[in-house]
PDB file of N, CA and C in Angstrom:
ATOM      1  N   UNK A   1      -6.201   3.641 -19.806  1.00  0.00           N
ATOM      2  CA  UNK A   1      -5.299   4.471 -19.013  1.00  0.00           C
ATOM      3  C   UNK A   1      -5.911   5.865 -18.877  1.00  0.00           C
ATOM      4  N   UNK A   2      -5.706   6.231 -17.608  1.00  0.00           N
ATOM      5  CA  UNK A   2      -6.748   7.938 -17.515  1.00  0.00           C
ATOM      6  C   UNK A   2      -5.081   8.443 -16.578  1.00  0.00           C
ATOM      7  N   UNK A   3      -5.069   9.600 -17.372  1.00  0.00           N
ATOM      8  CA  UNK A   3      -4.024  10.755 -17.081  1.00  0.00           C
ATOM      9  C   UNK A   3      -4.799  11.967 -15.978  1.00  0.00           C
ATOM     10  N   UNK A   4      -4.302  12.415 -14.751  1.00  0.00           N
ATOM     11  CA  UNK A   4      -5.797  13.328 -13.988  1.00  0.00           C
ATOM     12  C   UNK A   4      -4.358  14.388 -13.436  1.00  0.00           C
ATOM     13  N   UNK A   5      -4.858  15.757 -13.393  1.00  0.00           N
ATOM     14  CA  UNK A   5      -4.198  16.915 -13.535  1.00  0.00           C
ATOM     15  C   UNK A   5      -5.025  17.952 -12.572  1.00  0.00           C
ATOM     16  N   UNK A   6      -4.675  18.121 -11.484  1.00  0.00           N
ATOM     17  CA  UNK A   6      -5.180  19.021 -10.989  1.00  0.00           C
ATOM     18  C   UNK A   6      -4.723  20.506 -10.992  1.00  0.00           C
ATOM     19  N   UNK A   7      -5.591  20.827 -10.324  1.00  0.00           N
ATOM     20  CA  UNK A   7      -5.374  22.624 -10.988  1.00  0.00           C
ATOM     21  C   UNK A   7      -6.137  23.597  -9.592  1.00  0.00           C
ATOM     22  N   UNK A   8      -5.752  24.490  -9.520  1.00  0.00           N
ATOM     23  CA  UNK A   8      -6.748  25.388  -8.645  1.00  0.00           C
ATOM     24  C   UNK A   8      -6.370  25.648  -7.096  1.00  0.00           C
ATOM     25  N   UNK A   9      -5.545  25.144  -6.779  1.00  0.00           N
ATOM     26  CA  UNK A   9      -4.601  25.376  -4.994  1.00  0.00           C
ATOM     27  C   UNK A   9      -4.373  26.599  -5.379  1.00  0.00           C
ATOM     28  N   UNK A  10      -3.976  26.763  -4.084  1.00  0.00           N
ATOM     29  CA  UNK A  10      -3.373  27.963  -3.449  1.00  0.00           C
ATOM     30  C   UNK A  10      -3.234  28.485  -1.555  1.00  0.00           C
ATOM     31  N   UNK A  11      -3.075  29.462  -1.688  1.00  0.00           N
ATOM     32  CA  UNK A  11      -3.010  30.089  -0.222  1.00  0.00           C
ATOM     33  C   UNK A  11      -4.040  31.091  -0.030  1.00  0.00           C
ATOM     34  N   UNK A  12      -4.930  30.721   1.126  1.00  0.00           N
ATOM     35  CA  UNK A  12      -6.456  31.458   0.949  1.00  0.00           C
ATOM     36  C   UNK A  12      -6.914  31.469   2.760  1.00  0.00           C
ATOM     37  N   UNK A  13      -7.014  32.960   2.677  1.00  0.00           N
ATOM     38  CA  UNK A  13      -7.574  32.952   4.293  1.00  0.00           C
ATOM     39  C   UNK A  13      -8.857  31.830   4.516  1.00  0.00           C
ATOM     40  N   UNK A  14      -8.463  31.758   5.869  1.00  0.00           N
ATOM     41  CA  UNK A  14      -9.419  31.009   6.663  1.00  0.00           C
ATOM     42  C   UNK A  14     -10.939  31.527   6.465  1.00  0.00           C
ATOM     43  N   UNK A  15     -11.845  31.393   6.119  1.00  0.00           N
ATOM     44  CA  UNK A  15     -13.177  31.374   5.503  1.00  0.00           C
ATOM     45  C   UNK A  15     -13.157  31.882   3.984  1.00  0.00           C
ATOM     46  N   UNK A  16     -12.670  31.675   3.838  1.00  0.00           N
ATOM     47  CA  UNK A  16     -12.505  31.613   2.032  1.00  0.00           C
ATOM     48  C   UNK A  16     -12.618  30.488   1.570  1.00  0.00           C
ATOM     49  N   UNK A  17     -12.461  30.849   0.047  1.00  0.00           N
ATOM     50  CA  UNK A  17     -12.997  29.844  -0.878  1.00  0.00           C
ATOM     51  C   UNK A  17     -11.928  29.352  -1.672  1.00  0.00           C
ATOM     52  N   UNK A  18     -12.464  27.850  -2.395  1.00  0.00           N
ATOM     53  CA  UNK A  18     -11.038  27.700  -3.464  1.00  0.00           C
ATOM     54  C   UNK A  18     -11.880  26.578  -4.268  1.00  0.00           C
ATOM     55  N   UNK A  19     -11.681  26.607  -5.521  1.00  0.00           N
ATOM     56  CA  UNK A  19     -12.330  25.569  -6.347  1.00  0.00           C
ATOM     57  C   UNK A  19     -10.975  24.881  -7.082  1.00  0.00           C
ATOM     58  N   UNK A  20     -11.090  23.782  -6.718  1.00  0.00           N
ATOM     59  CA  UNK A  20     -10.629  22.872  -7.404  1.00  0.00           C
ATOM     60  C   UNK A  20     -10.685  21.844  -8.376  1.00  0.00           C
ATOM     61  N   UNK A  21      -9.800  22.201 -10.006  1.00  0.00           N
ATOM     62  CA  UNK A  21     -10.068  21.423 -10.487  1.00  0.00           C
ATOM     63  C   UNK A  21      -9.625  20.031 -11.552  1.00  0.00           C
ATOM     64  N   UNK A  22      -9.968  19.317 -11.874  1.00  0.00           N
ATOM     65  CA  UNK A  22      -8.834  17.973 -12.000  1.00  0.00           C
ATOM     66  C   UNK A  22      -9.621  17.243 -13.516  1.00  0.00           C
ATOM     67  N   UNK A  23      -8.345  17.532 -14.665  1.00  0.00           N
ATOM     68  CA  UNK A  23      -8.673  17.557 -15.941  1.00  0.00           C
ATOM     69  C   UNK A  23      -8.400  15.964 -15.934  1.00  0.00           C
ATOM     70  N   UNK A  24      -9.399  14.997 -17.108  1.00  0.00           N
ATOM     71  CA  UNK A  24      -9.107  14.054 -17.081  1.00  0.00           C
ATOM     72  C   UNK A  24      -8.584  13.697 -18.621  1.00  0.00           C
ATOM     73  N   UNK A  25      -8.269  12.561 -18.569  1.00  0.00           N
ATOM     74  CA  UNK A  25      -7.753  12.369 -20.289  1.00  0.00           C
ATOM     75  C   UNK A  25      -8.402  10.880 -20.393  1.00  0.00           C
ATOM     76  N   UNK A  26      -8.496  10.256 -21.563  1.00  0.00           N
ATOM     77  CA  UNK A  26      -9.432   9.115 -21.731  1.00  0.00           C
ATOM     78  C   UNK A  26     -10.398   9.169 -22.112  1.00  0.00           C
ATOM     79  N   UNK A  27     -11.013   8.097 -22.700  1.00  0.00           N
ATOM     80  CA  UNK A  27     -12.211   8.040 -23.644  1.00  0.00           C
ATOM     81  C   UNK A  27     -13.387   8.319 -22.744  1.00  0.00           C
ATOM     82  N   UNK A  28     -13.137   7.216 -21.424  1.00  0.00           N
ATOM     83  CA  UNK A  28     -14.376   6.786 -20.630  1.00  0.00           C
ATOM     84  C   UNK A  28     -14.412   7.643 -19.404  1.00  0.00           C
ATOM     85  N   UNK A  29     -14.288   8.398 -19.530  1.00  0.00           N
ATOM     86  CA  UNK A  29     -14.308   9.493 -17.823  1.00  0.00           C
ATOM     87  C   UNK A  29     -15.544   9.414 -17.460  1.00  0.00           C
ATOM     88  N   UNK A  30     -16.729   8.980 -18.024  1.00  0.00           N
ATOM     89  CA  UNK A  30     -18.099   8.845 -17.611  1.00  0.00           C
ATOM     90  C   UNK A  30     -18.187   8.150 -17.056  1.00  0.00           C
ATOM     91  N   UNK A  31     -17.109   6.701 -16.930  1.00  0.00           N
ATOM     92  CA  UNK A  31     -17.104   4.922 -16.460  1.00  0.00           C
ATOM     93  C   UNK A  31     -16.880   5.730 -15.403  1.00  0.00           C
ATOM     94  N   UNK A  32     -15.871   6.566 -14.722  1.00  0.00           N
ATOM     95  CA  UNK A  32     -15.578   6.317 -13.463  1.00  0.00           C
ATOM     96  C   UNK A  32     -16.140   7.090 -12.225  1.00  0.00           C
ATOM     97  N   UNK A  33     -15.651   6.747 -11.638  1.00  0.00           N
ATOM     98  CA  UNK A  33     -16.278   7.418 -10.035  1.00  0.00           C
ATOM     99  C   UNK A  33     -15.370   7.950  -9.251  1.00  0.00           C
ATOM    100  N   UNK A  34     -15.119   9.477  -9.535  1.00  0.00           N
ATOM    101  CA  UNK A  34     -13.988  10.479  -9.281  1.00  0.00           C
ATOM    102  C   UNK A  34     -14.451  10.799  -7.878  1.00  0.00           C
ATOM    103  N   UNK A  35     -12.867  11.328  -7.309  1.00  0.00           N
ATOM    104  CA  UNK A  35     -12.832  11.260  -5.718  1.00  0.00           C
ATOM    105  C   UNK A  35     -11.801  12.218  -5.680  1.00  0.00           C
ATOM    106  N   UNK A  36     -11.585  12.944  -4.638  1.00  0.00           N
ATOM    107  CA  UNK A  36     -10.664  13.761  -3.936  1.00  0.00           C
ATOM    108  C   UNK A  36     -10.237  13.273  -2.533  1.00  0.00           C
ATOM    109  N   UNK A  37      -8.846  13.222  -2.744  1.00  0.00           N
ATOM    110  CA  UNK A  37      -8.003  13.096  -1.015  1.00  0.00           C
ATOM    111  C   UNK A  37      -7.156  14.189  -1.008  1.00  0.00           C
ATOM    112  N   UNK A  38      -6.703  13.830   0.510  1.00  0.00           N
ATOM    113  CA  UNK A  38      -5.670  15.077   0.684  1.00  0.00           C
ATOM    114  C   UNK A  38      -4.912  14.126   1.566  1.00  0.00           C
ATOM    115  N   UNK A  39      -3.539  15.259   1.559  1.00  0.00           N
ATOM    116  CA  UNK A  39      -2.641  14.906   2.849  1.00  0.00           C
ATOM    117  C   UNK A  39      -2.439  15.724   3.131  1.00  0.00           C
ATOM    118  N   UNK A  40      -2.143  15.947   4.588  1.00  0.00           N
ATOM    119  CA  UNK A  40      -1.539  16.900   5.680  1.00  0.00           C
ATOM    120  C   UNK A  40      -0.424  16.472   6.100  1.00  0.00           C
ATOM    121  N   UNK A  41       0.579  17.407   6.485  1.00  0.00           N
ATOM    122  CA  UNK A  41       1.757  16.963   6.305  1.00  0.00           C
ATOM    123  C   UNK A  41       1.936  15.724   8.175  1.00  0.00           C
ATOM    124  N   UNK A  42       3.018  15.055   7.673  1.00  0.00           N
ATOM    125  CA  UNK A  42       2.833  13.906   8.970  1.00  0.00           C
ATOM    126  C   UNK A  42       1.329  13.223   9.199  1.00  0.00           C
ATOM    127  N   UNK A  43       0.378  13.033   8.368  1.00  0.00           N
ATOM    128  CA  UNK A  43      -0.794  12.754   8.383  1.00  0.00           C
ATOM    129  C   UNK A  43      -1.175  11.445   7.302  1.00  0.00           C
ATOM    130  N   UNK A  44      -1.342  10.755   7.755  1.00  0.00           N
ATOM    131  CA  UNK A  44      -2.203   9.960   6.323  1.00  0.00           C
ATOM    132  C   UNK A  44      -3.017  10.312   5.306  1.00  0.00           C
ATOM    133  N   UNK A  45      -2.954   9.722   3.935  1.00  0.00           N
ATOM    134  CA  UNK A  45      -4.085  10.816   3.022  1.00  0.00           C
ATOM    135  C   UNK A  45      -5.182  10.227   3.290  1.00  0.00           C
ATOM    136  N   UNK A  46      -6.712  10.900   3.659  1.00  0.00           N
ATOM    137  CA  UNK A  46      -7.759  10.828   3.547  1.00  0.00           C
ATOM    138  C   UNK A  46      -8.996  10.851   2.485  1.00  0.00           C
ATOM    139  N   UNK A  47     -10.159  10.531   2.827  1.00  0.00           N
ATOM    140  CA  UNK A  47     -10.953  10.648   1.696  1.00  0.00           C
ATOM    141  C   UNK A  47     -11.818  11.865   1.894  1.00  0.00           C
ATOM    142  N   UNK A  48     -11.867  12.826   0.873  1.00  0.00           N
ATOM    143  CA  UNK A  48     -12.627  14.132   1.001  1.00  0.00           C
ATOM    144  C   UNK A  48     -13.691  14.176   0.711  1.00  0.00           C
ATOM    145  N   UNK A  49     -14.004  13.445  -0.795  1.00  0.00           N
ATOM    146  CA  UNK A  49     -15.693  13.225  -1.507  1.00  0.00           C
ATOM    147  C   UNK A  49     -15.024  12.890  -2.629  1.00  0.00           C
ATOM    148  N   UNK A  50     -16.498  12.301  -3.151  1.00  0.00           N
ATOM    149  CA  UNK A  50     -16.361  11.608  -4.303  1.00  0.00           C
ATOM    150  C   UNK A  50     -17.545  11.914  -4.946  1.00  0.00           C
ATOM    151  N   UNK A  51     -17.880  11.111  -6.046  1.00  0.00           N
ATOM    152  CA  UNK A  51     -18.839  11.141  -7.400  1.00  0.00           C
ATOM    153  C   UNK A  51     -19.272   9.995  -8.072  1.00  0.00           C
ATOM    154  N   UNK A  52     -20.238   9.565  -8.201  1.00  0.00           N
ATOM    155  CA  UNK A  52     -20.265   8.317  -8.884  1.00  0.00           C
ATOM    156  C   UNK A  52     -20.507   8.744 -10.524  1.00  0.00           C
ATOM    157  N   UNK A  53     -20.242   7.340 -10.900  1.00  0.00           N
ATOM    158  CA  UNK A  53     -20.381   7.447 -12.382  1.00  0.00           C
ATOM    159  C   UNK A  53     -21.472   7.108 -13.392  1.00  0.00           C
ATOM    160  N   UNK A  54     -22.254   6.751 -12.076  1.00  0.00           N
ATOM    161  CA  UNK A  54     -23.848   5.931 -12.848  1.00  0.00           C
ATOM    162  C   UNK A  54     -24.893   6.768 -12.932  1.00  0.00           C
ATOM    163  N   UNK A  55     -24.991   7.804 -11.569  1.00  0.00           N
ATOM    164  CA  UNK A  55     -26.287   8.143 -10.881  1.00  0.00           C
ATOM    165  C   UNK A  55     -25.662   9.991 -10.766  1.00  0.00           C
ATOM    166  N   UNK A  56     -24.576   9.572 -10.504  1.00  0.00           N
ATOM    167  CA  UNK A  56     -23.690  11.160 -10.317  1.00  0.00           C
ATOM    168  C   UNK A  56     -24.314  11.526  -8.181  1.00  0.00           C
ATOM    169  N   UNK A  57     -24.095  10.322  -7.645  1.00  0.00           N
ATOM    170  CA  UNK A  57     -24.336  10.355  -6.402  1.00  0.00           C
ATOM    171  C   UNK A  57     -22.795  10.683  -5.795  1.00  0.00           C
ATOM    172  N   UNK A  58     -23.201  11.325  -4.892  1.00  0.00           N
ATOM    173  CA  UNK A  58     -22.568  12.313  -3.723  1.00  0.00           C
ATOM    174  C   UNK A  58     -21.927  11.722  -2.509  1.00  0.00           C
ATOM    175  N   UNK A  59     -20.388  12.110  -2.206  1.00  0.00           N
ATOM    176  CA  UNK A  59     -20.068  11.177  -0.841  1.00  0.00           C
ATOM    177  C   UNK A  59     -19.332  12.082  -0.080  1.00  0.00           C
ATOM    178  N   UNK A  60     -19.354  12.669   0.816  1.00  0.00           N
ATOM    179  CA  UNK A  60     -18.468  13.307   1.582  1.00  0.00           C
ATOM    180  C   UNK A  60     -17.438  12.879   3.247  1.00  0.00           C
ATOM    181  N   UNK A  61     -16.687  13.209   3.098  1.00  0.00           N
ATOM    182  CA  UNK A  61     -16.428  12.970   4.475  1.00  0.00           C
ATOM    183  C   UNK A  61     -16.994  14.061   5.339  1.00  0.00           C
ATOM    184  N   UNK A  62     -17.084  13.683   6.607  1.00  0.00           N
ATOM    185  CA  UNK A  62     -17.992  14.041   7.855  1.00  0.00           C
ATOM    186  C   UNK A  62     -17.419  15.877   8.346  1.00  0.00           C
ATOM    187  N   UNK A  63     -16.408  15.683   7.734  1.00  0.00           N
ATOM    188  CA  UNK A  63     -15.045  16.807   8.292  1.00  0.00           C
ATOM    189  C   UNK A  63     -15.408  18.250   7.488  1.00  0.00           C
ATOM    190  N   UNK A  64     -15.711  17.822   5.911  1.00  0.00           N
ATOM    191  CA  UNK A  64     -16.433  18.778   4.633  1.00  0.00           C
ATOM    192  C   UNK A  64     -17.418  19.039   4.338  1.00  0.00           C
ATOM    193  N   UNK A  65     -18.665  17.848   5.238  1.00  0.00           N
ATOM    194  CA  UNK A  65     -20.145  17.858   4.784  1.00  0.00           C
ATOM    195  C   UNK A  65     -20.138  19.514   4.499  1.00  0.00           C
ATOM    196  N   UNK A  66     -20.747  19.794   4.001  1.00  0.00           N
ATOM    197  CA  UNK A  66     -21.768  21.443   4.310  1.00  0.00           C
ATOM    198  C   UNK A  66     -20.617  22.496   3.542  1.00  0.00           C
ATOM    199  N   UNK A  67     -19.537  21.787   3.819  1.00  0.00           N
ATOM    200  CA  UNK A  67     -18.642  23.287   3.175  1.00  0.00           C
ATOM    201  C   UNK A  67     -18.025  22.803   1.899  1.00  0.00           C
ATOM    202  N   UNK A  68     -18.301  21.433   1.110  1.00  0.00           N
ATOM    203  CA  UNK A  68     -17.211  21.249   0.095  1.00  0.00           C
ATOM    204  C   UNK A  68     -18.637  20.669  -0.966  1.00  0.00           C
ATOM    205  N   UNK A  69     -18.123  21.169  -2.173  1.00  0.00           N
ATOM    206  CA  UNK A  69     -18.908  20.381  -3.118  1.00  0.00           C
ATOM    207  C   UNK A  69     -18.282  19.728  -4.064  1.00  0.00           C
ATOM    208  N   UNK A  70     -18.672  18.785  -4.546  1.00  0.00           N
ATOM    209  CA  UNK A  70     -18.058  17.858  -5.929  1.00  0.00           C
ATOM    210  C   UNK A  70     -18.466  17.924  -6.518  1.00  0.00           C
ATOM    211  N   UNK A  71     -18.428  17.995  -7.838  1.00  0.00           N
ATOM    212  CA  UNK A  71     -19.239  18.151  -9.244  1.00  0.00           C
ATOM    213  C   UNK A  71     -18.747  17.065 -10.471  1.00  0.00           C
ATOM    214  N   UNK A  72     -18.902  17.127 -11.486  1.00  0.00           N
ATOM    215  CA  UNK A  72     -18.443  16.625 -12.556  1.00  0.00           C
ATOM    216  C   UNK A  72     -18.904  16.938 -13.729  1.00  0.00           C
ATOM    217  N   UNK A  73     -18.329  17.656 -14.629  1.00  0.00           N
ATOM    218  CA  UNK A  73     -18.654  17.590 -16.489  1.00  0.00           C
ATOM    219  C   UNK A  73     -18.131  16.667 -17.166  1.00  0.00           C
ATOM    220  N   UNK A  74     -18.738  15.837 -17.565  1.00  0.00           N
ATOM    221  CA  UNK A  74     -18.528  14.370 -18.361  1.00  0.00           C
ATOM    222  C   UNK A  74     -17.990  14.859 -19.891  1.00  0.00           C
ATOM    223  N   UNK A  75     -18.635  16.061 -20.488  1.00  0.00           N
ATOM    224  CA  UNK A  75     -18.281  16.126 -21.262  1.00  0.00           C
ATOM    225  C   UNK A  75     -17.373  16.990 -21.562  1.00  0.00           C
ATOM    226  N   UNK A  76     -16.485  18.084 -20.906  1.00  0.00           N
ATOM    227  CA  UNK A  76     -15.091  18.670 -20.413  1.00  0.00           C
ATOM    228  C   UNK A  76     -14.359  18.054 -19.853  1.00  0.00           C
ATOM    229  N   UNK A  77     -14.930  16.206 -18.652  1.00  0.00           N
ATOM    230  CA  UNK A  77     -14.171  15.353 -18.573  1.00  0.00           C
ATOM    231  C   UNK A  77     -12.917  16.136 -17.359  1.00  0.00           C
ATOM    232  N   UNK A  78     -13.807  16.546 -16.503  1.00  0.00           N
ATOM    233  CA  UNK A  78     -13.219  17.125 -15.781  1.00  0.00           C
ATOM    234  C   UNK A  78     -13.895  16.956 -13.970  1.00  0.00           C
ATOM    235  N   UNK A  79     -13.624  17.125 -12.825  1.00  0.00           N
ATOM    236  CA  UNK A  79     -14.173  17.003 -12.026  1.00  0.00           C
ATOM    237  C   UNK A  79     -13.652  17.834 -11.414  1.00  0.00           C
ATOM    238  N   UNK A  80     -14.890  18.738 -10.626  1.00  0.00           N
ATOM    239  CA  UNK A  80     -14.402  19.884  -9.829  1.00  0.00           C
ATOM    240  C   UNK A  80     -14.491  19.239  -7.925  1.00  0.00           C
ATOM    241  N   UNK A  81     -13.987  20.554  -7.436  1.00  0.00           N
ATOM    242  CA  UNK A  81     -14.240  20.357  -5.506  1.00  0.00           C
ATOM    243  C   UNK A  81     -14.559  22.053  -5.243  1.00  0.00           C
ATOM    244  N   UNK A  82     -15.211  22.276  -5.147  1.00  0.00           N
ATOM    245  CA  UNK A  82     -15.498  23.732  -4.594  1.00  0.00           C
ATOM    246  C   UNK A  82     -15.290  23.657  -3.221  1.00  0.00           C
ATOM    247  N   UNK A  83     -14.566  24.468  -2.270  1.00  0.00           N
ATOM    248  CA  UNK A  83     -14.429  24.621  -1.025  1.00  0.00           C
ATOM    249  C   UNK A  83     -14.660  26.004  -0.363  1.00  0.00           C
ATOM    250  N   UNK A  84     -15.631  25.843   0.338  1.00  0.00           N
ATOM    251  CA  UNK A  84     -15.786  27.060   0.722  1.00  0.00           C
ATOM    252  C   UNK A  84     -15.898  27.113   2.429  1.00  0.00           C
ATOM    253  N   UNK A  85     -15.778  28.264   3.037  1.00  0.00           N
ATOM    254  CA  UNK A  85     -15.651  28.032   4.466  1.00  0.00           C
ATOM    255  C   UNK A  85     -14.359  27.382   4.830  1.00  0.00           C
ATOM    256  N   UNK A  86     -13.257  27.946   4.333  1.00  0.00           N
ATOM    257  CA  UNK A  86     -11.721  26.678   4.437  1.00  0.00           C
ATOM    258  C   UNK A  86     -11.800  27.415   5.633  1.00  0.00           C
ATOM    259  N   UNK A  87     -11.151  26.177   6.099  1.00  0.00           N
ATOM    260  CA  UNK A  87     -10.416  26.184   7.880  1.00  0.00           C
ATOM    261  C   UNK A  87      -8.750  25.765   7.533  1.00  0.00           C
ATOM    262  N   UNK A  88      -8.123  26.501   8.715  1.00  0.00           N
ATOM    263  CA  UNK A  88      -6.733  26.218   8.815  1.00  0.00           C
ATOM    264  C   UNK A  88      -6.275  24.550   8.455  1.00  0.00           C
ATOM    265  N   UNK A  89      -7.373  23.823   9.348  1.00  0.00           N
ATOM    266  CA  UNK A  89      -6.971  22.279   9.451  1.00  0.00           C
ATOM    267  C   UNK A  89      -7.709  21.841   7.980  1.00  0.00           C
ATOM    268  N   UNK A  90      -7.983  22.293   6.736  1.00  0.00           N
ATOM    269  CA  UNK A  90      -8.096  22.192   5.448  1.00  0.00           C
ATOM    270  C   UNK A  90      -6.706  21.929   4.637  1.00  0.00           C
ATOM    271  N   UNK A  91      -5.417  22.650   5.238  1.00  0.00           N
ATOM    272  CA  UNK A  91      -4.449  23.471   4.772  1.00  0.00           C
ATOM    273  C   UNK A  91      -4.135  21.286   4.040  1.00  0.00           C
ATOM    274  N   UNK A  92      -3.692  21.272   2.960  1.00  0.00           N
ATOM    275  CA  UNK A  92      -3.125  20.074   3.009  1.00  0.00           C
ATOM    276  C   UNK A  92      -2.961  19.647   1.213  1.00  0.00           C
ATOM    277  N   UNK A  93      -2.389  18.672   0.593  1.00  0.00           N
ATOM    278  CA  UNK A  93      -1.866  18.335  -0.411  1.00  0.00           C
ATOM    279  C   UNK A  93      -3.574  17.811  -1.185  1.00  0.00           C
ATOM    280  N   UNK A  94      -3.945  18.499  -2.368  1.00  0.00           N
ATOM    281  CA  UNK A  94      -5.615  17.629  -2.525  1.00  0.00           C
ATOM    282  C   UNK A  94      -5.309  16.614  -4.412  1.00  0.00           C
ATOM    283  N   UNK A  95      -5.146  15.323  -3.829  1.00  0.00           N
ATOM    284  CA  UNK A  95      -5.318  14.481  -5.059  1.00  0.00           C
ATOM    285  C   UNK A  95      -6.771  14.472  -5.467  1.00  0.00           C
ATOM    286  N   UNK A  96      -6.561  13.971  -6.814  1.00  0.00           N
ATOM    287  CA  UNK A  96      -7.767  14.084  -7.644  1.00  0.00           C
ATOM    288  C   UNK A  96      -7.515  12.133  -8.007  1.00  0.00           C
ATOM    289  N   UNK A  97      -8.623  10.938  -8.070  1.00  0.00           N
ATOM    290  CA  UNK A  97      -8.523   9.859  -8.316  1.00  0.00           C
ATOM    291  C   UNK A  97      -9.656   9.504  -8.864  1.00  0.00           C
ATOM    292  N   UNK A  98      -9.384   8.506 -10.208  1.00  0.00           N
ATOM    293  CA  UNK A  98     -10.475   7.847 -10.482  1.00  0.00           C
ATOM    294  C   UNK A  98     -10.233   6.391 -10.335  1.00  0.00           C
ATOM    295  N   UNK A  99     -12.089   5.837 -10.359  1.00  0.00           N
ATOM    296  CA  UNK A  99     -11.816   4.264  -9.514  1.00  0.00           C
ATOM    297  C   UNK A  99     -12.904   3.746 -11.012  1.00  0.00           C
ATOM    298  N   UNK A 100     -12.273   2.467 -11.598  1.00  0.00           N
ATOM    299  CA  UNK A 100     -13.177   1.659 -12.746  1.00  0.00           C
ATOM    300  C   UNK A 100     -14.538   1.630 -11.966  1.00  0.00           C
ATOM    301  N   UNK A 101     -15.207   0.939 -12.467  1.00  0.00           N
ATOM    302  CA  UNK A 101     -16.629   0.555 -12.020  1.00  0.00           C
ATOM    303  C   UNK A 101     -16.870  -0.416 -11.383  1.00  0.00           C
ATOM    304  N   UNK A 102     -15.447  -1.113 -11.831  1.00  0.00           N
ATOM    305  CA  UNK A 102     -15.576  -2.688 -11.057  1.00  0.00           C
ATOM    306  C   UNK A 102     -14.605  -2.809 -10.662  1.00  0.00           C
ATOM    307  N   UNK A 103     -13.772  -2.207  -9.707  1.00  0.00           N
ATOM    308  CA  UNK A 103     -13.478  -1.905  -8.980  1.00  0.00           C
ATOM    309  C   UNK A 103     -13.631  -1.605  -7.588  1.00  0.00           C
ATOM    310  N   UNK A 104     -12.517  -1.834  -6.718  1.00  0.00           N
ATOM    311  CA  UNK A 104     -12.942  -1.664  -5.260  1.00  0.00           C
ATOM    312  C   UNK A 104     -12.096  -0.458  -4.890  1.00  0.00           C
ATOM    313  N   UNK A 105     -10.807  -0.492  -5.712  1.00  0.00           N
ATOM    314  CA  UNK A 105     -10.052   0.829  -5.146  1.00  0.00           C
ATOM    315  C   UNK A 105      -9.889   1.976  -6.304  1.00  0.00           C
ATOM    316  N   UNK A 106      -9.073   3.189  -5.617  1.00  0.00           N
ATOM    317  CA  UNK A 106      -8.857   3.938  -7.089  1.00  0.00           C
ATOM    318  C   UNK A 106      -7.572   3.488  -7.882  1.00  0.00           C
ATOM    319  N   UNK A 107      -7.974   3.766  -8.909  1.00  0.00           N
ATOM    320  CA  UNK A 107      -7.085   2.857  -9.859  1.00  0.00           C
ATOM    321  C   UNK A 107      -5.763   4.379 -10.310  1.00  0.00           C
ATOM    322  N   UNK A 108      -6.108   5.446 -10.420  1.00  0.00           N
ATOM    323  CA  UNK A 108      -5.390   6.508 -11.162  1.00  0.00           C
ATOM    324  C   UNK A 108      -5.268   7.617 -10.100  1.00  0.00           C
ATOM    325  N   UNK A 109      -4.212   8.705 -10.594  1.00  0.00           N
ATOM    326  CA  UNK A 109      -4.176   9.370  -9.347  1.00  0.00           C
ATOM    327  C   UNK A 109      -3.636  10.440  -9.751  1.00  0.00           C
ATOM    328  N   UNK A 110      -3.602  11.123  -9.455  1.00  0.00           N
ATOM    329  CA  UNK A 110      -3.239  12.728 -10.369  1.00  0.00           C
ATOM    330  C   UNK A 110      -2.144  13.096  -9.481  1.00  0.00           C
ATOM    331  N   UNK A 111      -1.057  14.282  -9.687  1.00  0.00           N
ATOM    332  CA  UNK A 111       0.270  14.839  -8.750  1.00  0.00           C
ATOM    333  C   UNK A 111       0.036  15.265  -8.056  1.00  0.00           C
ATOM    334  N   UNK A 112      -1.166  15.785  -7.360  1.00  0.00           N
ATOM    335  CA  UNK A 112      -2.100  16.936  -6.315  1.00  0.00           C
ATOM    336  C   UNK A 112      -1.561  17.837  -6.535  1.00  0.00           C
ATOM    337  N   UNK A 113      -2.159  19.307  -5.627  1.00  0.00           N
ATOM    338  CA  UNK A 113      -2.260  20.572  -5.561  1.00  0.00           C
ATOM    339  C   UNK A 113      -2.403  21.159  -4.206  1.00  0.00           C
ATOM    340  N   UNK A 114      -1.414  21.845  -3.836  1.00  0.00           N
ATOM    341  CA  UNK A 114      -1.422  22.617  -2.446  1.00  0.00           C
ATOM    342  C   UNK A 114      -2.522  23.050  -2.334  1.00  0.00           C
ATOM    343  N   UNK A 115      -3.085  23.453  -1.372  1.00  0.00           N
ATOM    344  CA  UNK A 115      -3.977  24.289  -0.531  1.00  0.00           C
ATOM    345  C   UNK A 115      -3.579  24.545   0.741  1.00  0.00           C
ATOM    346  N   UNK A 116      -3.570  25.715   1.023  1.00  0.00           N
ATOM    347  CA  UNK A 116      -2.899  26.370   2.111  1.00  0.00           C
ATOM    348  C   UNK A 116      -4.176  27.400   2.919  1.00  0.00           C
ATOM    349  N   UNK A 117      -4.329  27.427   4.281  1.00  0.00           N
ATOM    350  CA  UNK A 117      -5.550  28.349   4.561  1.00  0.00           C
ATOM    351  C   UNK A 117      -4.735  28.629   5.466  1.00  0.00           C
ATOM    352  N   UNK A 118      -4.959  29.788   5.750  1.00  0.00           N
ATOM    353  CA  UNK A 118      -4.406  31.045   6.583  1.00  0.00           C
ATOM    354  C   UNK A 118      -4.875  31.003   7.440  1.00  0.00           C
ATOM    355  N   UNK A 119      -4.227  31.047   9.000  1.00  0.00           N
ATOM    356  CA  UNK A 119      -5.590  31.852   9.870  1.00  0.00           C
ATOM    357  C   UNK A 119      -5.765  33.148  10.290  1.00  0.00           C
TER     358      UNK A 119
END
């Protein structure tokens, strides 16, 4: 069982920055392959980026390339999202999820965290 806690929203003009970050609980936080979504309100939640758990390889959606980074400390067991360059159409709810290894979907899912960008 993995418990995931995000942290770090807020309300932040339009080219600003915001790091986000999402505490994990569990033995094996190294097994998994942590991801960030969001929702916008009336919107479906999307996939923002992710992390693998083998290689520590990189996935972004097309929307964040260039302005969002993912990270991970295995051993703080924590996974960050740095955002920088926020745009208005950023503004939206950001879950934090981890997916087993053998696995196809995410298995855990944290309460999310506002982010709000100004214009």
């Amino acid at each position: 069982q993995v418990q995931l806690v995000e942290s770090g929203g807020g309300l932040v003009q339009a080219g600003g920055s915001l790091r986000l970050s999402c505490a994990a609980s569990g033995r094996t936080f190294s097994r998994y392959t942590m991801g960030w979504f969001r929702q916008a309100p009336g919107k479906e939640r999307e996939f923002v980026a992710a992390i693998s758990w083998s290689d520590g390889s990189t996935y972004y959606a097309d929307s964040v390339k260039g302005r969002f980074t993912i990270s991970r400390d295995n051993a703080k067991k924590v996974v960050y999202l740095q955002m920088d360059s926020l745009k208005p159409e950023d503004t939206a709810v950001y879950y934090c999820a981890a997916r087993n290894s053998w696995s196809a979907g995410y298995d855990y899912w944290g309460q999310g965290t506002q982010v709000t960008v100004s214009s």
